[in-house]
Protein backbone atom coordinates (compact mmCIF):
# COMPACT_ATOMS: atom_id res chain seq x y z
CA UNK A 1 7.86 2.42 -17.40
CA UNK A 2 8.07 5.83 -16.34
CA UNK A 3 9.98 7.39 -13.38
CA UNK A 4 8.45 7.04 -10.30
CA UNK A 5 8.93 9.36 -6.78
CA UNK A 6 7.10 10.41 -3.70
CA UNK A 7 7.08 13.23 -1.34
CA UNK A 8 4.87 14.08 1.64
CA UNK A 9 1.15 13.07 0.09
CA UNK A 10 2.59 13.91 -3.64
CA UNK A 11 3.49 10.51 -5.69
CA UNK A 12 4.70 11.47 -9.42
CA UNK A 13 4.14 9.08 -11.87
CA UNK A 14 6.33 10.05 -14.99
CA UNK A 15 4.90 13.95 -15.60
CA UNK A 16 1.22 13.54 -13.54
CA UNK A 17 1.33 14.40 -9.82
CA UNK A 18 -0.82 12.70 -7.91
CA UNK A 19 -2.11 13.64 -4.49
CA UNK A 20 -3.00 11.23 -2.08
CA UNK A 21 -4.98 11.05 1.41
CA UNK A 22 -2.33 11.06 4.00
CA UNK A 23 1.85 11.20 3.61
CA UNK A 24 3.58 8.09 1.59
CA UNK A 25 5.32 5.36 3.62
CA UNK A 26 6.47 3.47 1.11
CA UNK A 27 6.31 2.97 -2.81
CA UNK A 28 6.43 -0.70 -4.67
CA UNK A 29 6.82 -0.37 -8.13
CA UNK A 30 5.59 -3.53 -9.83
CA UNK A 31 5.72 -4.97 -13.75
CA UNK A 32 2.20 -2.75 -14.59
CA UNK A 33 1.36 -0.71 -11.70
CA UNK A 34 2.52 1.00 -8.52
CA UNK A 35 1.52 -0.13 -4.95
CA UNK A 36 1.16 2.95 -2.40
CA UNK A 37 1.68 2.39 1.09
CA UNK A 38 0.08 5.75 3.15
CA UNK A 39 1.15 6.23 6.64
CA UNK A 40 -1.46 8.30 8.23
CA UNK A 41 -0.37 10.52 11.78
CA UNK A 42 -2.82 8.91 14.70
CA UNK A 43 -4.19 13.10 15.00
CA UNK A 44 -5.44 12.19 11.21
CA UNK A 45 -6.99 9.54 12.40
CA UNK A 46 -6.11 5.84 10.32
CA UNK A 47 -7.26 4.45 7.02
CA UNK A 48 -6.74 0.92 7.60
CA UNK A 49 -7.12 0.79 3.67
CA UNK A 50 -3.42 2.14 3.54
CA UNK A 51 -2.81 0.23 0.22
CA UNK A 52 -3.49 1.66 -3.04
CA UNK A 53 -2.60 0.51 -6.43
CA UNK A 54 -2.39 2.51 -9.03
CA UNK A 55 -1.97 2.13 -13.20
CA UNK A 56 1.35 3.76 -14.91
CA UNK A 57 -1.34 6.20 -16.35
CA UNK A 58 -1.96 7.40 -12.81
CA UNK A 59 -5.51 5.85 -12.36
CA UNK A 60 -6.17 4.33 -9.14
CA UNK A 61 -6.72 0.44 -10.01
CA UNK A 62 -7.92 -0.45 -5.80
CA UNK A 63 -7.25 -0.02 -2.13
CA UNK A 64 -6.96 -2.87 -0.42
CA UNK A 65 -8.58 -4.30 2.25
CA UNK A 66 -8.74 -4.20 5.83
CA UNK A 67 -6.50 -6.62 7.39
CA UNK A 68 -8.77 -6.28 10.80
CA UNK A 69 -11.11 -4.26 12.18
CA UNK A 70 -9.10 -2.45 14.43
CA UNK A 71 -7.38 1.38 13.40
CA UNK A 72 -4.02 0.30 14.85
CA UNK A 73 -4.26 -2.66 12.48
CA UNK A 74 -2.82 -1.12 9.41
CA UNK A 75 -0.24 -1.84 7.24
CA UNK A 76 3.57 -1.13 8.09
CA UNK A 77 5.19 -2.42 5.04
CA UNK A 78 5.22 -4.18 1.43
CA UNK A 79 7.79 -6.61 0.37
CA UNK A 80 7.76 -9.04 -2.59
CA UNK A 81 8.22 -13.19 -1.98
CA UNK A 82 8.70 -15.42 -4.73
CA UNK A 83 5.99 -13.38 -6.65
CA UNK A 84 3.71 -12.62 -4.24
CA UNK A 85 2.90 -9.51 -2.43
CA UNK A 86 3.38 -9.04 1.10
CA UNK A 87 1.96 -6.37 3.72
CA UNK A 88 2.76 -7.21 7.03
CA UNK A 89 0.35 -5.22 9.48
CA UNK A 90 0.99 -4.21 12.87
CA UNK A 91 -0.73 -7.00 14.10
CA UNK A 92 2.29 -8.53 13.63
CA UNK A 93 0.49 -10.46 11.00
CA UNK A 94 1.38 -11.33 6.98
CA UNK A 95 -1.14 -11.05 4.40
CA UNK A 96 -0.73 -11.71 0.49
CA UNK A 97 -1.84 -8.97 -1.41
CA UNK A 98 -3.47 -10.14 -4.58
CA UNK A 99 -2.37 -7.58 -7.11
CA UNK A 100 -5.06 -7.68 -9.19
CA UNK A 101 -8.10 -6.74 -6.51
CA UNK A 102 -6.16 -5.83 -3.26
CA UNK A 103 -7.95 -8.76 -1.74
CA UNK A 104 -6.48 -10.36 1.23
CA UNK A 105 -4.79 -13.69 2.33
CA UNK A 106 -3.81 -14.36 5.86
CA UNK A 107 -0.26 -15.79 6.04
CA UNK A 108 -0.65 -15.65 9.86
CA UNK A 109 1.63 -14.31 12.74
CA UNK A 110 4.79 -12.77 11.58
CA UNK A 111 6.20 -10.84 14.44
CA UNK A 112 8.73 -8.93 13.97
């Protein structure tokens, strides 16, 4: 796999730069592809896709979808379990991530 980094709205996948909508809040890097979390300012105005997923070759596989339909309901974070994906939106709710399609699965209320 090649070396992966992010700065501001730049990710870098081995030599190919890759811009991206808003700044990065996080980067997962899985087995074949890289999950991008974007944390857009509230002035920019929230894209409650915030996931993307993107092939070592830089192509963008997905985004993923909207955990509800509500701009404050984004996600925060990513975090593997036993295999799965995890975005836990600030609706203090988990959802599964399928890797594959960005399709969601509500794991229900996870405060934190």
């Amino acid at each position: 796999m090649p070396p992966v980094a992010s700065d501001a709205n730049l990710l870098t996948i081995g030599e190919m730069d890759i811009e991206v909508e808003h700044p990065i809040g996080q980067v997962l890097e899985l087995e074949d592809r890289v999950l991008v979390l974007l944390s857009p300012s509230q002035d920019a105005g929230r894209d409650r896709q915030n996931v993307l997923a993107f092939s070592y070759d830089g192509d963008l596989l997905w985004k993923s979808s909207i955990p509800e339909k509500s701009d404050r309901h984004m996600f925060g974070s990513l975090t593997t379990e036993d295999g799965d994906i995890i975005g836990w939106s600030w609706n203090k709710q988990e959802y599964r991530i399928d890797p594959e399609t960005g399709e969601l699965e509500d794991r229900g209320f996870r405060g934190k």
